[in-house]
C-alpha atoms as a PDB file:
ATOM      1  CA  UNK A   1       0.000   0.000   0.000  1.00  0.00           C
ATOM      2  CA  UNK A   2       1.344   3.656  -1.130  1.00  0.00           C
ATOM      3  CA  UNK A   3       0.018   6.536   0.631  1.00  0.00           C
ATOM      4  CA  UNK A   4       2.811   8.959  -0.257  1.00  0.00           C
ATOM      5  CA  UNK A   5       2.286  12.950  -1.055  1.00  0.00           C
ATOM      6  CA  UNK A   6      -0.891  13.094   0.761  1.00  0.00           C
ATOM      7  CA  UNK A   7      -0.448  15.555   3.462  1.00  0.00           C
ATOM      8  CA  UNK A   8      -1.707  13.542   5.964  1.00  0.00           C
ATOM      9  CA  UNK A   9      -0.826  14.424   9.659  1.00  0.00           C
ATOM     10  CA  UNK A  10      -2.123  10.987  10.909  1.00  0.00           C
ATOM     11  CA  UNK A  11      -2.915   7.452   8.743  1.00  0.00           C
ATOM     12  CA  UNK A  12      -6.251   7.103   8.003  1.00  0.00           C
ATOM     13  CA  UNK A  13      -7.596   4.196  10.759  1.00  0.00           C
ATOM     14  CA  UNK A  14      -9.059   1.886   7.942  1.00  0.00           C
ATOM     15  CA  UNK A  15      -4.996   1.060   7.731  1.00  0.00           C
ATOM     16  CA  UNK A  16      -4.773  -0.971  10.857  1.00  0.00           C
ATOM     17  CA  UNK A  17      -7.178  -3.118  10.447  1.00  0.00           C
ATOM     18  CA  UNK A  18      -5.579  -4.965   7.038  1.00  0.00           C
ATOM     19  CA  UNK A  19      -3.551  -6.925   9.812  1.00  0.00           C
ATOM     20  CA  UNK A  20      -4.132  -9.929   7.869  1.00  0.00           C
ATOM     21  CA  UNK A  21      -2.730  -8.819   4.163  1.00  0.00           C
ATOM     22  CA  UNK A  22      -0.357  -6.007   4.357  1.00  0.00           C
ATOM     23  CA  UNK A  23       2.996  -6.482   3.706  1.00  0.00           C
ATOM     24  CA  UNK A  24       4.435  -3.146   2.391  1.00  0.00           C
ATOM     25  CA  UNK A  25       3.306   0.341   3.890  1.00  0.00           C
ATOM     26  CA  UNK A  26       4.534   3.064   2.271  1.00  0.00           C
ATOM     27  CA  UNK A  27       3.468   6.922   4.745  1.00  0.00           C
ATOM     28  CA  UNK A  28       6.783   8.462   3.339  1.00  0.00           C
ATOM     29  CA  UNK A  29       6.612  12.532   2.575  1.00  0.00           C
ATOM     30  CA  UNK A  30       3.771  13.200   4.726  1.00  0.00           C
ATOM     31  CA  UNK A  31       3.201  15.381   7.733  1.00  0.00           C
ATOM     32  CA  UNK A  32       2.378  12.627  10.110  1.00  0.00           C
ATOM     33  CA  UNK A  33       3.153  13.315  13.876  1.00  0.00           C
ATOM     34  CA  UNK A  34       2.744  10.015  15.651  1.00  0.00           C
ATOM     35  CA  UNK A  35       2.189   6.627  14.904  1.00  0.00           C
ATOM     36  CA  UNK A  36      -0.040   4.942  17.138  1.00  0.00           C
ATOM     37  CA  UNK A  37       0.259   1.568  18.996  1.00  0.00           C
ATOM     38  CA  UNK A  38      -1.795  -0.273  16.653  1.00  0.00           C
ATOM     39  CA  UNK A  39       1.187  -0.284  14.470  1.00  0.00           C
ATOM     40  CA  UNK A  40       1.451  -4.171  15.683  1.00  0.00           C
ATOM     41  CA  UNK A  41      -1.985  -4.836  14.824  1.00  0.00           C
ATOM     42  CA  UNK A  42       0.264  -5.168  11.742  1.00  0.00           C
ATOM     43  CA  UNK A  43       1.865  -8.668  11.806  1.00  0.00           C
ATOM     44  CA  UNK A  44       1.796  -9.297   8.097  1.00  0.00           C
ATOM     45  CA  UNK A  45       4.381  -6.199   7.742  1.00  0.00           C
ATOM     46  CA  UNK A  46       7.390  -6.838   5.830  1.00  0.00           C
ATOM     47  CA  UNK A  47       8.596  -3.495   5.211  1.00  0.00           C
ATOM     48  CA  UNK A  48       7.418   0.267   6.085  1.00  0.00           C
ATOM     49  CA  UNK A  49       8.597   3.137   5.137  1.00  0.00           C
ATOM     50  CA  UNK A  50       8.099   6.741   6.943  1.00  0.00           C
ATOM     51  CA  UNK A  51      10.772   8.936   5.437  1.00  0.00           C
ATOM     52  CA  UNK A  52       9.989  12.739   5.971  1.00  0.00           C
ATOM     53  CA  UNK A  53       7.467  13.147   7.893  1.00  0.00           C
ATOM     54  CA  UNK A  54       6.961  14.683  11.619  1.00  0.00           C
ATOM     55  CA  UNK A  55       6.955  11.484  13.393  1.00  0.00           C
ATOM     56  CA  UNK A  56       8.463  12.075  16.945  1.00  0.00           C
ATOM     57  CA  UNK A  57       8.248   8.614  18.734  1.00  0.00           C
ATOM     58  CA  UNK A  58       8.225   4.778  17.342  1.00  0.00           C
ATOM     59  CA  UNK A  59       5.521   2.961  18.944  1.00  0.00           C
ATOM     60  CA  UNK A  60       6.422   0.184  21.236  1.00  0.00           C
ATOM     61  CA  UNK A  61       4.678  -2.153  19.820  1.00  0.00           C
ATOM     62  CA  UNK A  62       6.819  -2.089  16.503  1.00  0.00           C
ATOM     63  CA  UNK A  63       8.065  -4.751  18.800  1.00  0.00           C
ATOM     64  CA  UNK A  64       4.998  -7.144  17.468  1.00  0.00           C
ATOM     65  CA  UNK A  65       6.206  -7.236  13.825  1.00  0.00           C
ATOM     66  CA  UNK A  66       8.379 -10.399  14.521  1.00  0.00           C
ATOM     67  CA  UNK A  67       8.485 -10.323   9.812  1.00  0.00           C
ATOM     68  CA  UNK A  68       9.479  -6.822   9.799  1.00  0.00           C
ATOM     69  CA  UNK A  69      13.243  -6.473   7.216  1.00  0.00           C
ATOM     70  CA  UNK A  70      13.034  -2.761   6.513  1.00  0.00           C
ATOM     71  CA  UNK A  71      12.085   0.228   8.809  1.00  0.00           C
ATOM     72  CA  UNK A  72      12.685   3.086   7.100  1.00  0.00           C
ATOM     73  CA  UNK A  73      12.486   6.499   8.582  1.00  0.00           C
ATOM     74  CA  UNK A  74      14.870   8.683   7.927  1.00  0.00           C
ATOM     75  CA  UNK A  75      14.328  12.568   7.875  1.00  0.00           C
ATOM     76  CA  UNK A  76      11.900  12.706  11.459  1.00  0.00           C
ATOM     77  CA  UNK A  77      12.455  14.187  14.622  1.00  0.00           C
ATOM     78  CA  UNK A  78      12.773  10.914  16.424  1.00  0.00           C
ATOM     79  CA  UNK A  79      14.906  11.073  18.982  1.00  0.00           C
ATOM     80  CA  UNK A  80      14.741   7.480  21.244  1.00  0.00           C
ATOM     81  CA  UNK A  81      14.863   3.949  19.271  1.00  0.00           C
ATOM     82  CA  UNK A  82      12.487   1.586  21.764  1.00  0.00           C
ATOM     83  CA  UNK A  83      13.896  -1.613  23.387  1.00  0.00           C
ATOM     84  CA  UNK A  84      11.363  -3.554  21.868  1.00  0.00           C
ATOM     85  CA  UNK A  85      13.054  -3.214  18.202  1.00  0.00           C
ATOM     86  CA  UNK A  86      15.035  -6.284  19.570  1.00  0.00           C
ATOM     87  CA  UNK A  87      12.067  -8.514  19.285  1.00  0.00           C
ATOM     88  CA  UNK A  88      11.999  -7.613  15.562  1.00  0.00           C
ATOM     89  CA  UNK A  89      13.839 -10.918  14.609  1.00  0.00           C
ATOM     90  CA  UNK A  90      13.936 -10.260  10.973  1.00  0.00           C
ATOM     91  CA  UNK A  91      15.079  -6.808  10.530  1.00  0.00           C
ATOM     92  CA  UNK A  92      17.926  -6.604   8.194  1.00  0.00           C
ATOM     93  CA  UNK A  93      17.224  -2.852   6.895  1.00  0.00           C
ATOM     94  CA  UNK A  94      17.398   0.120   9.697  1.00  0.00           C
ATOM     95  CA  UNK A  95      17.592   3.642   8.137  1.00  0.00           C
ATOM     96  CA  UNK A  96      17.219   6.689  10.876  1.00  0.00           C
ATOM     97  CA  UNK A  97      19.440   9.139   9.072  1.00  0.00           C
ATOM     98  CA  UNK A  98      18.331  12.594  10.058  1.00  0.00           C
ATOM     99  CA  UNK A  99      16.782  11.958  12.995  1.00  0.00           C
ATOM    100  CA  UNK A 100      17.111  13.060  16.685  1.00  0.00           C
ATOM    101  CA  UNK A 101      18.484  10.226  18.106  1.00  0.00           C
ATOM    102  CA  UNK A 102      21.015  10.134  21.295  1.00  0.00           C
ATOM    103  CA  UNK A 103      21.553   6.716  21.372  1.00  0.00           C
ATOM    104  CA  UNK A 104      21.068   2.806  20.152  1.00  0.00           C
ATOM    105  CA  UNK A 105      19.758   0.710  22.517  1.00  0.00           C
ATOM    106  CA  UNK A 106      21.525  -2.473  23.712  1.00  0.00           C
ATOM    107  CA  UNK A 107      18.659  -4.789  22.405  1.00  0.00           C
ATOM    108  CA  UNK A 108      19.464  -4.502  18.931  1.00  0.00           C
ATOM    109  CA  UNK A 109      21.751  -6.678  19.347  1.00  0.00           C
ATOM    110  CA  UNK A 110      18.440  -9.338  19.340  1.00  0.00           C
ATOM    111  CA  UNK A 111      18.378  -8.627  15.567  1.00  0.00           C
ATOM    112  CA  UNK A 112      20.884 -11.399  14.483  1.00  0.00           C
ATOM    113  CA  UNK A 113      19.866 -10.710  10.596  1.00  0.00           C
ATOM    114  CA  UNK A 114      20.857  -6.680  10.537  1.00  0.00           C
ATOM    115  CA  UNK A 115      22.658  -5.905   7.899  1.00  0.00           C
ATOM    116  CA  UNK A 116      22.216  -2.112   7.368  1.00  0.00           C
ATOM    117  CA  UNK A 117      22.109   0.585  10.349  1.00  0.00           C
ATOM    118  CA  UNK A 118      22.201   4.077   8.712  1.00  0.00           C
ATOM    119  CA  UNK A 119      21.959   7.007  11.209  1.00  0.00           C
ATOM    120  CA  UNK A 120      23.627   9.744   9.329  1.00  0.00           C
ATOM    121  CA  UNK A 121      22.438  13.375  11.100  1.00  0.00           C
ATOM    122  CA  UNK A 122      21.940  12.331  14.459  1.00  0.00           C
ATOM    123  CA  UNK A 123      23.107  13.618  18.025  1.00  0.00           C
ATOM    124  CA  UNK A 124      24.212   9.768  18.990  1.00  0.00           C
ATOM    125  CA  UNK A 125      26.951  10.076  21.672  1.00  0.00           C
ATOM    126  CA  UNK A 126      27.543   6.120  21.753  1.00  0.00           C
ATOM    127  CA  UNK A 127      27.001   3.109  20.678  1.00  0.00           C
ATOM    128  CA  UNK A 128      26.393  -0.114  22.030  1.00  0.00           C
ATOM    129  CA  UNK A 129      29.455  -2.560  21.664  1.00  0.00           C
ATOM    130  CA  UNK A 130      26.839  -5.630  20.894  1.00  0.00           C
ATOM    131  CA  UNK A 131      26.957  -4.246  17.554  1.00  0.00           C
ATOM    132  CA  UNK A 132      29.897  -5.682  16.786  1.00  0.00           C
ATOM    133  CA  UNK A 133      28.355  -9.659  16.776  1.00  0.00           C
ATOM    134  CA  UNK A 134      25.887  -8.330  14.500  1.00  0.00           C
ATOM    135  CA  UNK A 135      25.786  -9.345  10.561  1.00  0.00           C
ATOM    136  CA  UNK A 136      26.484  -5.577   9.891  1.00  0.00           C
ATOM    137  CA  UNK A 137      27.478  -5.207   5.894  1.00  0.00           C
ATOM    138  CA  UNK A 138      26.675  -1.037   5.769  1.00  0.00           C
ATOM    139  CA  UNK A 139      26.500   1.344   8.687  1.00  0.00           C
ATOM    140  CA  UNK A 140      26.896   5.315   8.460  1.00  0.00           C
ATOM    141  CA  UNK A 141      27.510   7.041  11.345  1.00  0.00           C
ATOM    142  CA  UNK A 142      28.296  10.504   9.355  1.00  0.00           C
ATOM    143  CA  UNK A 143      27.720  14.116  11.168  1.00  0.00           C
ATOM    144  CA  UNK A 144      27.097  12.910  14.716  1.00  0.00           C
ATOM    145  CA  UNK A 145      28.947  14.871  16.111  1.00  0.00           C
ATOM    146  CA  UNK A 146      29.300  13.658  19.820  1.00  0.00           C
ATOM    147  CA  UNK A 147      30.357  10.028  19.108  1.00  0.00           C
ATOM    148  CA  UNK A 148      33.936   9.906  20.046  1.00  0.00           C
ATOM    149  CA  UNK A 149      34.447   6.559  19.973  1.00  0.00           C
ATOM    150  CA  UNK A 150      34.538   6.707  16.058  1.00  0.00           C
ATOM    151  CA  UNK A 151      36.879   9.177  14.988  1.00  0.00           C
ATOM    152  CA  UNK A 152      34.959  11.927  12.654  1.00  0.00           C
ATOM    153  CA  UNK A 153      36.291  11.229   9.336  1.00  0.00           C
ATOM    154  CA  UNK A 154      35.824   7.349   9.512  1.00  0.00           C
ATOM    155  CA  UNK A 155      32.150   7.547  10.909  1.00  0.00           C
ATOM    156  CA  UNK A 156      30.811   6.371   7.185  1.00  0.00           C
ATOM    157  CA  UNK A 157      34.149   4.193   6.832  1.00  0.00           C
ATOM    158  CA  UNK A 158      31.732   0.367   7.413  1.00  0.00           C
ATOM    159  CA  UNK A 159      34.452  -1.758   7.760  1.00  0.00           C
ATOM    160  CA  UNK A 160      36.401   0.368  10.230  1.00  0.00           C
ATOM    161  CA  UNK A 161      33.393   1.159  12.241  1.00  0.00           C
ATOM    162  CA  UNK A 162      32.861  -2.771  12.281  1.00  0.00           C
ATOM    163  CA  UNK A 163      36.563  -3.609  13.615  1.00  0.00           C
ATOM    164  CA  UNK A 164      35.785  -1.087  16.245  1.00  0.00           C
ATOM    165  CA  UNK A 165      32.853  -2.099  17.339  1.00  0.00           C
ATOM    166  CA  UNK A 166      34.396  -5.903  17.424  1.00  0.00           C
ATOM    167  CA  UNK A 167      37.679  -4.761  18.837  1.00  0.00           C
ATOM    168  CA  UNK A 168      35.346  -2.900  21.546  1.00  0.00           C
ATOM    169  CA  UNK A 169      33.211  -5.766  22.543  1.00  0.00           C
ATOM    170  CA  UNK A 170      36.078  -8.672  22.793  1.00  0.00           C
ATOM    171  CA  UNK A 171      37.553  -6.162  25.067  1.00  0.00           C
ATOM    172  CA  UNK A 172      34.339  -5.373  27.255  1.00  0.00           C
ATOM    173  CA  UNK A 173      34.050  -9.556  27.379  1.00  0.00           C
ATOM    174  CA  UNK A 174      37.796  -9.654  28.320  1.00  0.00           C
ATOM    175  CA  UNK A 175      36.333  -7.000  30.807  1.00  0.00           C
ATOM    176  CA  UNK A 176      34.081  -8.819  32.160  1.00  0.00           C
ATOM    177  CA  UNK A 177      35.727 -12.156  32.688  1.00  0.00           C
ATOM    178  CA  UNK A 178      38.088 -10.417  34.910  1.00  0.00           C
ATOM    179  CA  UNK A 179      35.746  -8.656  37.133  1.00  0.00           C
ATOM    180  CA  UNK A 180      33.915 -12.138  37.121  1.00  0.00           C
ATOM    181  CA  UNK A 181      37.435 -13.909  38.175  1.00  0.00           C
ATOM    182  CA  UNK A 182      38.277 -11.042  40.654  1.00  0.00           C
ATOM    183  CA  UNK A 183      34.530 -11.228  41.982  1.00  0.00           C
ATOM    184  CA  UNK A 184      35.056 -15.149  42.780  1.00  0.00           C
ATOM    185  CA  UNK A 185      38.605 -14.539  44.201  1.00  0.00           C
ATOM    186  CA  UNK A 186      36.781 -11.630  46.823  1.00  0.00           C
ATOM    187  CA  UNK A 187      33.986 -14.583  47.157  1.00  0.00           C
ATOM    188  CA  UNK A 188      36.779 -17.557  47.692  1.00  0.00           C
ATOM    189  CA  UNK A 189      38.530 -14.641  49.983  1.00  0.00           C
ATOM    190  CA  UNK A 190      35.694 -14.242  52.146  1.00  0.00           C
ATOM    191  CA  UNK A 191      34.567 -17.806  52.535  1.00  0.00           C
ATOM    192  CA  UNK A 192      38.316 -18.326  53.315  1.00  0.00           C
ATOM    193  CA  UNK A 193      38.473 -15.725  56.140  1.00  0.00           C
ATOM    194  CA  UNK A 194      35.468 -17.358  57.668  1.00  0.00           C
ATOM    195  CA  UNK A 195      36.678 -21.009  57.252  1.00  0.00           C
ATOM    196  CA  UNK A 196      39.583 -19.198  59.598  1.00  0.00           C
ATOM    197  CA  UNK A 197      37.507 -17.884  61.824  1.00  0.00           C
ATOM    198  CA  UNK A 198      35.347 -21.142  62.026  1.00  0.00           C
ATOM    199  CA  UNK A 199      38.735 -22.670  62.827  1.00  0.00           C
ATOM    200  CA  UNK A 200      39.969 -20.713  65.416  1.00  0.00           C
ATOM    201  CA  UNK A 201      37.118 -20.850  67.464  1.00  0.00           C
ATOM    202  CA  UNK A 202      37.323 -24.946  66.377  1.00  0.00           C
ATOM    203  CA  UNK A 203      40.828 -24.551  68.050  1.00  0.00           C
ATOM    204  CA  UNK A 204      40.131 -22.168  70.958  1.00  0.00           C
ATOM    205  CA  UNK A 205      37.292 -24.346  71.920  1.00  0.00           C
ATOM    206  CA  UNK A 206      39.823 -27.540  71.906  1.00  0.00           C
ATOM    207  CA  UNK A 207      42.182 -25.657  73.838  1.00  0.00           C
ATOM    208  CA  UNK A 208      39.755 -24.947  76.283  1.00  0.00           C
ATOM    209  CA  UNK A 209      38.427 -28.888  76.619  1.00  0.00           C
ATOM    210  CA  UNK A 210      41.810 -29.074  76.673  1.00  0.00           C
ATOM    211  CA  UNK A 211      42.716 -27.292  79.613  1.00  0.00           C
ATOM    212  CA  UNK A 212      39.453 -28.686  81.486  1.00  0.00           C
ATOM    213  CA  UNK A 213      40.400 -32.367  80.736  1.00  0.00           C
ATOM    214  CA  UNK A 214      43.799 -31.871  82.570  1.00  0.00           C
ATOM    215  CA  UNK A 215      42.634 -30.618  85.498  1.00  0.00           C
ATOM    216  CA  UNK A 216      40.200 -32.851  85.809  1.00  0.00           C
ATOM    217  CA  UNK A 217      42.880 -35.571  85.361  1.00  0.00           C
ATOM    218  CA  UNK A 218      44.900 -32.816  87.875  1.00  0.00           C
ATOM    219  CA  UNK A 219      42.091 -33.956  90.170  1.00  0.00           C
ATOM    220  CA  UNK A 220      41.487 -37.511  89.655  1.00  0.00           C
ATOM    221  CA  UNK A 221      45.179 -38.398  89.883  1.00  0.00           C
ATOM    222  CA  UNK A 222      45.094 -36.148  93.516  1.00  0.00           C
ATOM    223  CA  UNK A 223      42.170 -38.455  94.327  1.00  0.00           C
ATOM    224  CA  UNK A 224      43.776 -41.982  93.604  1.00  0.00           C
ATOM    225  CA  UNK A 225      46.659 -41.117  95.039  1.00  0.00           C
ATOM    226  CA  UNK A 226      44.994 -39.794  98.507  1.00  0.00           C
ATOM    227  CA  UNK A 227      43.528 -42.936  98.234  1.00  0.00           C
ATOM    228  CA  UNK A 228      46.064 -44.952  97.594  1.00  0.00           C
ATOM    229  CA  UNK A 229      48.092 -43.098 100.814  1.00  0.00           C
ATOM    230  CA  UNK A 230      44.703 -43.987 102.957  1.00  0.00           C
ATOM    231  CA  UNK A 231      44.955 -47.484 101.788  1.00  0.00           C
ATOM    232  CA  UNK A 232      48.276 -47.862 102.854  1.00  0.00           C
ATOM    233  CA  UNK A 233      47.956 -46.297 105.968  1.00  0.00           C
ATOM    234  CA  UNK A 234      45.016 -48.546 107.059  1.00  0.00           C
ATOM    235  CA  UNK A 235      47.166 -51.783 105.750  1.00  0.00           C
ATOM    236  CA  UNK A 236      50.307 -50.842 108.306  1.00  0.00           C
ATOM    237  CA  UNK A 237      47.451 -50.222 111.321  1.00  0.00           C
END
């Protein structure tokens, strides 16, 4: 379905109820503000496309469109990409270019089939280093001005942007598996200091049976002998 050059500021209703046929939505050069939620009423949906409009927010529910390969809304004034976009299992196609975005969230990295990210003309100050186990082949990072962990004149530069991100996330697992090994050694630490406590008291407590057991033998052997002297004494009587 085309419904380009209409002027529309919102999609006619009538759209999100063809749940069960439509596969291509085209709302590009439009005026449309916001998409509503019924968005995933659209299951079907292979591909949409909402290039220049005035489309603010992505509806959480884009998360429902488990068929979904191309989103396509560059030239918006989007500014947050939802968590649910992980649940989007097919996506291979993500353009944002010319949007307001700040950042990429973390579950994207859910979309094992991506194969283009463009987000030319953004305010994106990082990027998530799960992008780097991702089937990337094309991603543009051009003009974003306050991500400095791509140098400027290689943010369209794929393959470098790739080996960073890659370089970035065997690090961050390196990372991890240290503060993992140094958390079990604090762990192993701890338990040890307690096994020495547990000891000590183990010992202390011995020492003190220890010390009552001899003079109780102290005792017994004073008794006996007494004894003994009292036997002797009535034997020479």
């Amino acid at each position: 379905m085309e419904l380009t050059y209409r002027a529309w500021t919102e999609v006619d209703d009538v759209v999100w109820t063809m749940g069960r046929t439509l596969i291509f939505l085209d709302l590009s050069f439009n005026s449309i503000k916001t998409l509503p939620e019924d968005l995933g009423d659209l299951y079907q949906l292979k591909e949409i496309n909402i290039a220049c409009n005035h489309v603010e927010n992505i509806p959480t529910s884009i998360g429902k469109l488990i068929k979904l390969q191309l989103f396509k809304a560059n030239g918006n004034k989007i500014d947050e990409i939802p968590d649910e976009i992980g649940k989007c299992k097919s996506l291979k196609h993500l353009h944002l270019s010319e949007n307001k975005i700040i950042g990429i969230p973390e579950s994207i990295s859910h979309c094992t089939r991506l194969e283009t990210l463009l987000l030319q003309n953004n305010n994106i100050q990082s990027l998530p280093h799960e992008l780097g186990t991702l089937p990337i082949k094309r991603i543009d990072l051009a003009n974003n001005n306050k991500l400095e962990m791509i140098p400027g004149p290689m943010r369209s530069n794929s393959e470098v942007i790739i080996w960073i991100l890659r370089e970035n996330h065997e690090n961050q697992m390196k990372l991890a598996l240290v503060e993992k090994t140094n958390m079990d050694m604090f762990r192993l630490l701890n338990e040890s200091r307690d096994g020495i406590k547990d000891i000590k008291k183990e010992i202390a407590g011995a020492s003190q049976k220890r010390q009552d057991l001899l003079i109780e033998h102290s005792q017994l052997w004073g008794y006996f002998a007494a004894k003994a002297v009292f036997k002797k004494a009535c034997t020479i009587s």
